[in-house]
Protein backbone atom coordinates (compact mmCIF):
# COMPACT_ATOMS: atom_id res chain seq x y z
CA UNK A 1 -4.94 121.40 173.33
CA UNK A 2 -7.68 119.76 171.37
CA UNK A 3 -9.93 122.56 172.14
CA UNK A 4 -7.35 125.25 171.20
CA UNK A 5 -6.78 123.54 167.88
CA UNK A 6 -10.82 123.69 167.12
CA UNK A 7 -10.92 127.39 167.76
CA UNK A 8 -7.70 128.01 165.65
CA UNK A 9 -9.03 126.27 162.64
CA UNK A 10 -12.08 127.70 162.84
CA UNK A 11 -10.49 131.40 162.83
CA UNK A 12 -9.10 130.24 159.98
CA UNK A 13 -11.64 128.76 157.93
CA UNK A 14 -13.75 132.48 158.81
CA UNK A 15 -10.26 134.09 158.03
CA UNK A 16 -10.04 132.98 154.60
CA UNK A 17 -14.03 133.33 153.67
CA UNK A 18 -14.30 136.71 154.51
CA UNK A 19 -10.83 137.09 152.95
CA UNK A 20 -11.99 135.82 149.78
CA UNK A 21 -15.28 137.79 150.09
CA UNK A 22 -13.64 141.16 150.33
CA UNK A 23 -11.32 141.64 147.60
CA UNK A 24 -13.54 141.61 145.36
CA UNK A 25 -16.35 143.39 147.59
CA UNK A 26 -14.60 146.29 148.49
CA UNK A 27 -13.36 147.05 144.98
CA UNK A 28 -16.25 146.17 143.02
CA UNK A 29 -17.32 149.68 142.13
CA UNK A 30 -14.10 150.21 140.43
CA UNK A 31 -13.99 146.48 138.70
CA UNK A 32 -17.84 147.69 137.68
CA UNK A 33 -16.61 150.47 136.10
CA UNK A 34 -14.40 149.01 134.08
CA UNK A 35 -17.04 147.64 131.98
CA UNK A 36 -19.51 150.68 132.48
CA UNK A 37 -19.59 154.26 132.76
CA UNK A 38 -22.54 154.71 134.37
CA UNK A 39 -22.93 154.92 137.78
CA UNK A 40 -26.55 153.58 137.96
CA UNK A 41 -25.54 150.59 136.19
CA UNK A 42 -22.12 150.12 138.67
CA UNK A 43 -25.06 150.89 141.70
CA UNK A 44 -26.82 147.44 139.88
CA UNK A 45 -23.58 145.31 140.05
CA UNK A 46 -23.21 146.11 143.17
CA UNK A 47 -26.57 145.49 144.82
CA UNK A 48 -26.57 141.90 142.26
CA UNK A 49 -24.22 140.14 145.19
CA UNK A 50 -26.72 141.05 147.77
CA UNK A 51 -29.85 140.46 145.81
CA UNK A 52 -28.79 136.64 145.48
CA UNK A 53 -27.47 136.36 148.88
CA UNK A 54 -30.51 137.54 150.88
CA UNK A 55 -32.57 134.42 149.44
CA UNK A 56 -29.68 132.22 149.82
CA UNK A 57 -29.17 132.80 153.17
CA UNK A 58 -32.28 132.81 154.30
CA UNK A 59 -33.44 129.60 153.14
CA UNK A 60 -29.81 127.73 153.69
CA UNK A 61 -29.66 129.36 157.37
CA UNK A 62 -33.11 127.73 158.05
CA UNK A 63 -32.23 124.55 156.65
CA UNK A 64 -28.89 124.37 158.20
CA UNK A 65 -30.85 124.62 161.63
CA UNK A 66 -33.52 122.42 160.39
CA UNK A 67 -31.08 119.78 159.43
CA UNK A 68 -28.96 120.45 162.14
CA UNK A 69 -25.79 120.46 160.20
CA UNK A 70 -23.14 123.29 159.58
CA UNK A 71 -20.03 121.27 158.14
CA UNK A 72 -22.22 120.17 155.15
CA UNK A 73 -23.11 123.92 154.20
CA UNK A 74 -19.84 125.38 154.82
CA UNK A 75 -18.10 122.97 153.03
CA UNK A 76 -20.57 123.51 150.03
CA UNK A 77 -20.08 127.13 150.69
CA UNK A 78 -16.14 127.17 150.04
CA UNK A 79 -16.75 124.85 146.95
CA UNK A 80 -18.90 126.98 145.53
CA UNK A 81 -17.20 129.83 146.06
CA UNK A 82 -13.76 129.32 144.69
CA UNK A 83 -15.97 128.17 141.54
CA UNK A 84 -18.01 131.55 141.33
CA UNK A 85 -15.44 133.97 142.00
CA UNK A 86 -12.58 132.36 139.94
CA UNK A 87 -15.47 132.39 137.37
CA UNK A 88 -15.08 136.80 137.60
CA UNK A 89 -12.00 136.29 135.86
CA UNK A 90 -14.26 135.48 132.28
CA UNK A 91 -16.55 138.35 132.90
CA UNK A 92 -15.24 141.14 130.73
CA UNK A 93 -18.79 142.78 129.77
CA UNK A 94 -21.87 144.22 132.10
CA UNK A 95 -23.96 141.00 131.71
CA UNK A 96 -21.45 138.49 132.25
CA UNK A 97 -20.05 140.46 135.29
CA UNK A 98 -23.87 140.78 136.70
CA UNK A 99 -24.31 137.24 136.32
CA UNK A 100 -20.94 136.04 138.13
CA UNK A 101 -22.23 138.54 140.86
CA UNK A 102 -25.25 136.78 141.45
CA UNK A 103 -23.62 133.21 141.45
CA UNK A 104 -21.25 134.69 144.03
CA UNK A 105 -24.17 136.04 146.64
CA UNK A 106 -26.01 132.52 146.19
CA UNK A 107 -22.55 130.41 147.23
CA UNK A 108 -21.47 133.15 149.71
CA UNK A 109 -24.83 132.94 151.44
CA UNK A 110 -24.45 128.85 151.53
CA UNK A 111 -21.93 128.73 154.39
CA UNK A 112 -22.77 132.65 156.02
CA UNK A 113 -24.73 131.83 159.07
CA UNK A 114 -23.69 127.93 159.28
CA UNK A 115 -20.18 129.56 159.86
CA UNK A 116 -21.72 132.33 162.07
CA UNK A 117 -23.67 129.29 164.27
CA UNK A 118 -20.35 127.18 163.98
CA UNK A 119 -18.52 129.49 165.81
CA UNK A 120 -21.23 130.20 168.33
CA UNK A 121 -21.75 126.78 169.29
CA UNK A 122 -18.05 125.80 168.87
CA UNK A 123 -17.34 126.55 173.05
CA UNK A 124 -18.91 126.85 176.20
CA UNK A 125 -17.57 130.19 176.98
CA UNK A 126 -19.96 132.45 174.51
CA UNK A 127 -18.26 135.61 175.37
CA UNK A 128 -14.57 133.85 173.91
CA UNK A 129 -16.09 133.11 170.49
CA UNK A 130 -16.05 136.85 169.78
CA UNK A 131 -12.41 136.43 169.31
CA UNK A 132 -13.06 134.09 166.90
CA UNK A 133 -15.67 135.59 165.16
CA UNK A 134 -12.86 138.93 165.23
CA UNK A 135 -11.15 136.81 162.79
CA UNK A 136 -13.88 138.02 159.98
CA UNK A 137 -12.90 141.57 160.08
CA UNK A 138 -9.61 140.15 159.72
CA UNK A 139 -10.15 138.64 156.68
CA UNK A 140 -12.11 141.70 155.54
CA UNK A 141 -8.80 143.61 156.08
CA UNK A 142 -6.07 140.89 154.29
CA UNK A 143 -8.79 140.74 151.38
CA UNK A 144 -8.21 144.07 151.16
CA UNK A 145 -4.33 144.59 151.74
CA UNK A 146 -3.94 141.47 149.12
CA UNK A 147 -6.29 143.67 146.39
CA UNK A 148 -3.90 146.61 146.95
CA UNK A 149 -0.84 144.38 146.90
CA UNK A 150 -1.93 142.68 143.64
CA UNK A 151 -2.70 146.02 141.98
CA UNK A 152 -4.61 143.99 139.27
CA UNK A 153 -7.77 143.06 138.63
CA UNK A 154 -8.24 140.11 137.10
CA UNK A 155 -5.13 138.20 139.64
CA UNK A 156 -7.66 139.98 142.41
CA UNK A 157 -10.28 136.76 140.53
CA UNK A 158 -8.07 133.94 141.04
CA UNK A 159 -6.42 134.94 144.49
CA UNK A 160 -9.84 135.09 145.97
CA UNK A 161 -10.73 131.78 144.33
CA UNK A 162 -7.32 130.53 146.19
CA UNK A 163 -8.51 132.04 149.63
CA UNK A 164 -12.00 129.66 149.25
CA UNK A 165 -9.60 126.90 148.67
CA UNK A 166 -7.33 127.23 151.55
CA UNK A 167 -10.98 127.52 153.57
CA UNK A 168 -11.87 124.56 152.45
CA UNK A 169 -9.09 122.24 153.25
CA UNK A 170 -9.06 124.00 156.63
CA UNK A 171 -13.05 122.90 156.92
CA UNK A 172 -12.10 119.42 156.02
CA UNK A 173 -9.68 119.24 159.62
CA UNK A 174 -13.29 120.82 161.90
CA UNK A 175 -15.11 118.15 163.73
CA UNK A 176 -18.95 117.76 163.34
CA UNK A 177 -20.82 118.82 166.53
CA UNK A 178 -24.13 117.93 167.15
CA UNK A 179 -27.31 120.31 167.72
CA UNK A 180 -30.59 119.73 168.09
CA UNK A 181 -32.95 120.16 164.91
CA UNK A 182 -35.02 122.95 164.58
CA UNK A 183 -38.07 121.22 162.46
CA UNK A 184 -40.77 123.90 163.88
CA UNK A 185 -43.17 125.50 161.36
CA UNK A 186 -43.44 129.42 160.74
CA UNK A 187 -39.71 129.65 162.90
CA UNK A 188 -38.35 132.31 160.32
CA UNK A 189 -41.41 134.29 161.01
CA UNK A 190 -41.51 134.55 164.15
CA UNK A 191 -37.91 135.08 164.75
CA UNK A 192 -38.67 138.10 162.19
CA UNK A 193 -41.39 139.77 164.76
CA UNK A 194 -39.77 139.24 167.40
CA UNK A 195 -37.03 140.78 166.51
CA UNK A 196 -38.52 143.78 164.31
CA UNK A 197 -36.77 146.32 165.76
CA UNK A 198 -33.80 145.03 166.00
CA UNK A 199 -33.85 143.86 162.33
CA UNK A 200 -35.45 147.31 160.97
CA UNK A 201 -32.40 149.38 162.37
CA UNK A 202 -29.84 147.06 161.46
CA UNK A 203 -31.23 147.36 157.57
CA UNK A 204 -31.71 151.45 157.98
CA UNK A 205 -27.92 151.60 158.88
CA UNK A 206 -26.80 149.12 156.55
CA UNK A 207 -28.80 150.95 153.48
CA UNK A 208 -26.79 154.20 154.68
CA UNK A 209 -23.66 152.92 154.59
CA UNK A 210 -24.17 150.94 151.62
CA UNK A 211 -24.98 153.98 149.71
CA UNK A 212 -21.73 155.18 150.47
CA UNK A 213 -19.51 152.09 150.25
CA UNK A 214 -21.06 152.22 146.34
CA UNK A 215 -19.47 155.61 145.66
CA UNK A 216 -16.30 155.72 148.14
CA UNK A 217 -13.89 154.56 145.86
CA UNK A 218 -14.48 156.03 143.22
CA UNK A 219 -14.80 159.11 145.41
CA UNK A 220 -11.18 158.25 146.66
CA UNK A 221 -9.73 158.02 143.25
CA UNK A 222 -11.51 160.53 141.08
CA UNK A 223 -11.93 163.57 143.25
CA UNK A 224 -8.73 163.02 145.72
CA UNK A 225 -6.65 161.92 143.83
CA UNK A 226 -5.65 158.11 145.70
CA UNK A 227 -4.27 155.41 143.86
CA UNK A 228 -5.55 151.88 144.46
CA UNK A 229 -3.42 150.64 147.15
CA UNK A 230 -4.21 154.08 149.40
CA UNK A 231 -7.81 153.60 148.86
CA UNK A 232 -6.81 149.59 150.49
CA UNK A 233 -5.01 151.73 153.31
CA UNK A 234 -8.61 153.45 154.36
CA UNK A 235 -9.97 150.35 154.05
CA UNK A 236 -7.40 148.28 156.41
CA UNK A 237 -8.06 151.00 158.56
CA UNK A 238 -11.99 150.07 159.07
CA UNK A 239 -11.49 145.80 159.13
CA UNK A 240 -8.23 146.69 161.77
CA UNK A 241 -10.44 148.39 163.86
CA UNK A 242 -13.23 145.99 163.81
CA UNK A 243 -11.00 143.15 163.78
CA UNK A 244 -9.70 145.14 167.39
CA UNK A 245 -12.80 145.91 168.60
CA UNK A 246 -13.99 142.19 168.59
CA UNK A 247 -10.78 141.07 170.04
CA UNK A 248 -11.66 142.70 173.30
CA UNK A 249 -15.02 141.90 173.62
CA UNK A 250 -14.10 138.58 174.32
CA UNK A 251 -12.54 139.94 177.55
CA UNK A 252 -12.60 143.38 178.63
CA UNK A 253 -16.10 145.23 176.82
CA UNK A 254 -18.40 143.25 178.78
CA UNK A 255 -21.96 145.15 178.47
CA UNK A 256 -24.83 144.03 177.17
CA UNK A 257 -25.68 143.00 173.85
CA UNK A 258 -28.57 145.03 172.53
CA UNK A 259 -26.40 148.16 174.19
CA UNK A 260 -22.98 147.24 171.94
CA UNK A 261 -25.77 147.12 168.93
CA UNK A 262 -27.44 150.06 169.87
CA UNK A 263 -23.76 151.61 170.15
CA UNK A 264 -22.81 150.44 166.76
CA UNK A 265 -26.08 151.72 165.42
CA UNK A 266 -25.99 155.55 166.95
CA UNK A 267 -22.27 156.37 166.48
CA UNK A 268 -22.02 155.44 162.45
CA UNK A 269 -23.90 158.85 161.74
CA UNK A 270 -20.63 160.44 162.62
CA UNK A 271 -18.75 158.77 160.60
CA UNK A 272 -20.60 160.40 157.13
CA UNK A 273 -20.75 163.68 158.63
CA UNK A 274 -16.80 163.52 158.78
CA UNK A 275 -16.58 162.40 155.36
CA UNK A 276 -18.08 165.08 153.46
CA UNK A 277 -15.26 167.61 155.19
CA UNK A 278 -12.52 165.33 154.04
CA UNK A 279 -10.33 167.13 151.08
CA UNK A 280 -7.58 164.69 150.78
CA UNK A 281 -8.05 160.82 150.52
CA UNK A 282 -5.80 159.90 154.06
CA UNK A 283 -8.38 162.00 155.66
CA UNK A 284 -11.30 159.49 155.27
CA UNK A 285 -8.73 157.28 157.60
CA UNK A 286 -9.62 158.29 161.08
CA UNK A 287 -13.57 157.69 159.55
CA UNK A 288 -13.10 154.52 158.53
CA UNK A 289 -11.53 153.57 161.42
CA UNK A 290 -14.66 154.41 163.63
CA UNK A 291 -17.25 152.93 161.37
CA UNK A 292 -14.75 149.84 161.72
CA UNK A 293 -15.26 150.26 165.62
CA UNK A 294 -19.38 150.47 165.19
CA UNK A 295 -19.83 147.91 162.88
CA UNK A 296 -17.99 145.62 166.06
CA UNK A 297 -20.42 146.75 168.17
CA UNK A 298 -23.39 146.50 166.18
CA UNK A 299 -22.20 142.63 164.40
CA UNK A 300 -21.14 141.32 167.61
CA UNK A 301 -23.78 142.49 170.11
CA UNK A 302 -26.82 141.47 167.46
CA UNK A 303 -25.68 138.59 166.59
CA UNK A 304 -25.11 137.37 170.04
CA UNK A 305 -28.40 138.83 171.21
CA UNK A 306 -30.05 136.87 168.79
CA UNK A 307 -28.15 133.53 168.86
CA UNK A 308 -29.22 133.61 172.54
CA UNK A 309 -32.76 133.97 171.88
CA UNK A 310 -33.38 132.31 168.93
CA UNK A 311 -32.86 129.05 166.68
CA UNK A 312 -29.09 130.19 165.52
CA UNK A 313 -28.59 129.83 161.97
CA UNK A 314 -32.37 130.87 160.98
CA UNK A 315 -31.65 134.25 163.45
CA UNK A 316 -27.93 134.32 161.91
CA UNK A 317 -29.55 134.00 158.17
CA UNK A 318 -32.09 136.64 159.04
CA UNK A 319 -29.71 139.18 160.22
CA UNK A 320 -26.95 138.45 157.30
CA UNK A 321 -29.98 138.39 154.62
CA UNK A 322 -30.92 142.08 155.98
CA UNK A 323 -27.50 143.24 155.53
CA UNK A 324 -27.99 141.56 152.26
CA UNK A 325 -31.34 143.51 151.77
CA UNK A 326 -29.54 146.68 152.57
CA UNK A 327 -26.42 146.01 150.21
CA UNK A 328 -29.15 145.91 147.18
CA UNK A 329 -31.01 148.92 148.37
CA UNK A 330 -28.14 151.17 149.10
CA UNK A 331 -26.19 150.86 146.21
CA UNK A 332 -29.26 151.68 143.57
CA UNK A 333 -29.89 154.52 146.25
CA UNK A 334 -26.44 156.01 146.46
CA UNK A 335 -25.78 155.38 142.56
CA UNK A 336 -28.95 157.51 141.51
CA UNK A 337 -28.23 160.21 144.17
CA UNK A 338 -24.60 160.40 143.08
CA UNK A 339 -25.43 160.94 139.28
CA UNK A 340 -28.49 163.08 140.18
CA UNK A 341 -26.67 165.33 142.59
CA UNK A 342 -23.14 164.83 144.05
CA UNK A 343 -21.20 162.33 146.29
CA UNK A 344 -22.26 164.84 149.15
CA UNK A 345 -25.49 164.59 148.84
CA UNK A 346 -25.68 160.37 149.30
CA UNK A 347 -23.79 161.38 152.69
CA UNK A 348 -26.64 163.27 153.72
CA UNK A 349 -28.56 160.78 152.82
CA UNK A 350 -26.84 158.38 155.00
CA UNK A 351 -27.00 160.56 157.85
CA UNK A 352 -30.31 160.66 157.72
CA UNK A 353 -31.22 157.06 157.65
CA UNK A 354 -29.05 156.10 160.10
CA UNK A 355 -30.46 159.09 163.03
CA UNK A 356 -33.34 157.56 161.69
CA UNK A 357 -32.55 153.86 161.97
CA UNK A 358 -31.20 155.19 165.65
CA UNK A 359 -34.58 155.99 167.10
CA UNK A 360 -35.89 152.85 165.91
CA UNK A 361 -32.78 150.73 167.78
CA UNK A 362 -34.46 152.28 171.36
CA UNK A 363 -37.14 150.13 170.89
CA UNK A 364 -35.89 146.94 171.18
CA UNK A 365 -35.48 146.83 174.91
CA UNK A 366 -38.95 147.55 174.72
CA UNK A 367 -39.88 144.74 172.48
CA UNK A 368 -37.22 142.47 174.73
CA UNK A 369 -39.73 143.04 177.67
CA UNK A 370 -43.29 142.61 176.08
CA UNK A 371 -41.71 139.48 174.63
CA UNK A 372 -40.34 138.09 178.29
């Protein structure tokens, strides 16, 4: 029983971070452009989050595994949080927006991959904690349901703040478990060439879907007509997925990890193609609904590829800061080709990078065996 009621506070501690994450996330663009018009600028915003976060958690992931604590960070994390995003509820021009953005990425990236390692080390059964670690793409999707619910953006500010909270006093009930310090030098390094191939797809993808994500909405809205709480019904669609997907990989997908990421890596190209032929917003459903399926494959299997190969929160930190890297880089990307050219043409562009980012993802085995 005591075990059970670890595991179901720690789904609910990543339940309500990722739930306070993505409300805000998810609708950005169109919060962004209610202080801007121009698309480059909302493409800025956007990428601001991720900017801070990559530093954040790379050097708090390292630390974490250097002190050997991940209670202290998360905890930090949720405090910080609920501070920074409540704080969006003040930021009614472009720089005061940008600048809540950034404080957001650096508290987010506090508690990122000490929650990530948490969970990994929290049983002995590895393959079970994917059903705990489902319970981010479950967050992802109330985040989202509770934005369309709301209908308003500045209550979107203060119910995310409210999510951090409830985190927190979850966090407060998790017991401290010990690990063994990781106090070698150059470790973030060489977790980084070890894994280069794995790391270089993962941001290639990431920068193609970013791209996308920046525009999406305000593709939804402007050219097909959806109102706010239909463009949360494509997004439940991807987190319900994911949130699926992850489920049962903690007991029927049992193949191996650098195959799930591979997976997740090759099959997100279809997604874009299908969304340039969509001419009514319910079509992008079925869409998001697979790239909710890849990004399963892809989070779960490189993640727990790395965590058993690596010093966890530095590998963790690494892998969320590339995301991170990506979510800066995409949105300037996307944003310029979008007011260049046309929403179509930043789904080419993701195509592209991803096939790209596909060929790459066949070389890790490669770089698996050299290494062994």
């Amino acid at each position: 029983m005591h075990k059970v009621g670890i595991s179901n506070r720690i789904r609910g501690a990543t339940f309500f971070q990722h739930a306070g994450i993505s409300i805000l996330f998810v609708f950005m663009p169109i919060i962004a452009k209610g202080v801007t018009d121009s698309l480059f600028e909302i493409g800025i915003i956007v990428a601001s989050f991720s900017f801070a976060q990559i530093l954040s958690e790379l050097y708090f992931g390292r630390i974490s595994d250097k002190m050997g604590k991940r209670l202290l960070f998360i905890r930090i994390g949720f405090i910080s949080c609920a501070i920074t995003f409540g704080l969006h509820y003040f930021a009614d021009d472009t720089g005061l927006l940008l600048l809540a953005r950034v404080g957001a990425g650096v508290a987010s990236g506090i508690m990122i991959p000490a929650m990530i390692a948490y969970s990994y080390e929290s049983g002995k059964d590895k393959i079970k904690v994917a059903s705990i670690i489902s319970f981010h793409a479950l967050g992802w999707m109330a985040g989202i349901i509770a934005a369309g619910i709301t209908n308003d953006v500045k209550l979107m500010f203060l119910v995310s703040s409210g999510f951090f909270f409830v985190g927190l006093l979850i966090s407060m009930k998790l017991p401290n478990t010990l690990i063994e310090k990781e106090t070698g030098s150059g470790t973030t390094r060489k977790v980084i060439v070890k894994n280069k191939f794995l790391f270089l797809s993962l941001l290639l993808r990431h920068i193609g879907a970013t791209s996308v994500w920046t525009i999406l909405p305000i593709m939804l809205m402007e050219e097909l007509g959806a109102e706010l709480y239909q463009v949360s019904i494509v997004y439940v669609s991807n987190t319900l997925t994911a949130f699926v997907i992850m489920t049962l990989m903690a007991s029927r997908i049992k193949i191996p990890h650098v195959l799930k990421f591979k997976i997740g890596i090759g099959m997100t190209s279809f997604v874009f193609v299908g969304l340039i032929l969509i001419t009514d917003w319910w079509m992008a459903i079925p869409f998001m609904s697979l790239v909710g399926g890849t990004w399963a494959f892809l989070f779960i299997g490189g993640n727990f590829h790395l965590m058993e190969n690596n010093p966890r929160s530095t590998s963790t930190g690494i892998f969320s800061s590339t995301i991170s890297i990506a979510t800066v880089v995409g949105p300037v990307i996307g944003g310029t080709i979008a007011f260049v050219f046309n929403y179509s043409g930043v789904m080419i562009f993701a195509i592209a990078v991803i096939l790209i980012s596909f060929f790459v993802s066949l070389r890790i085995r490669e770089e698996i065996a050299k290494n062994a």
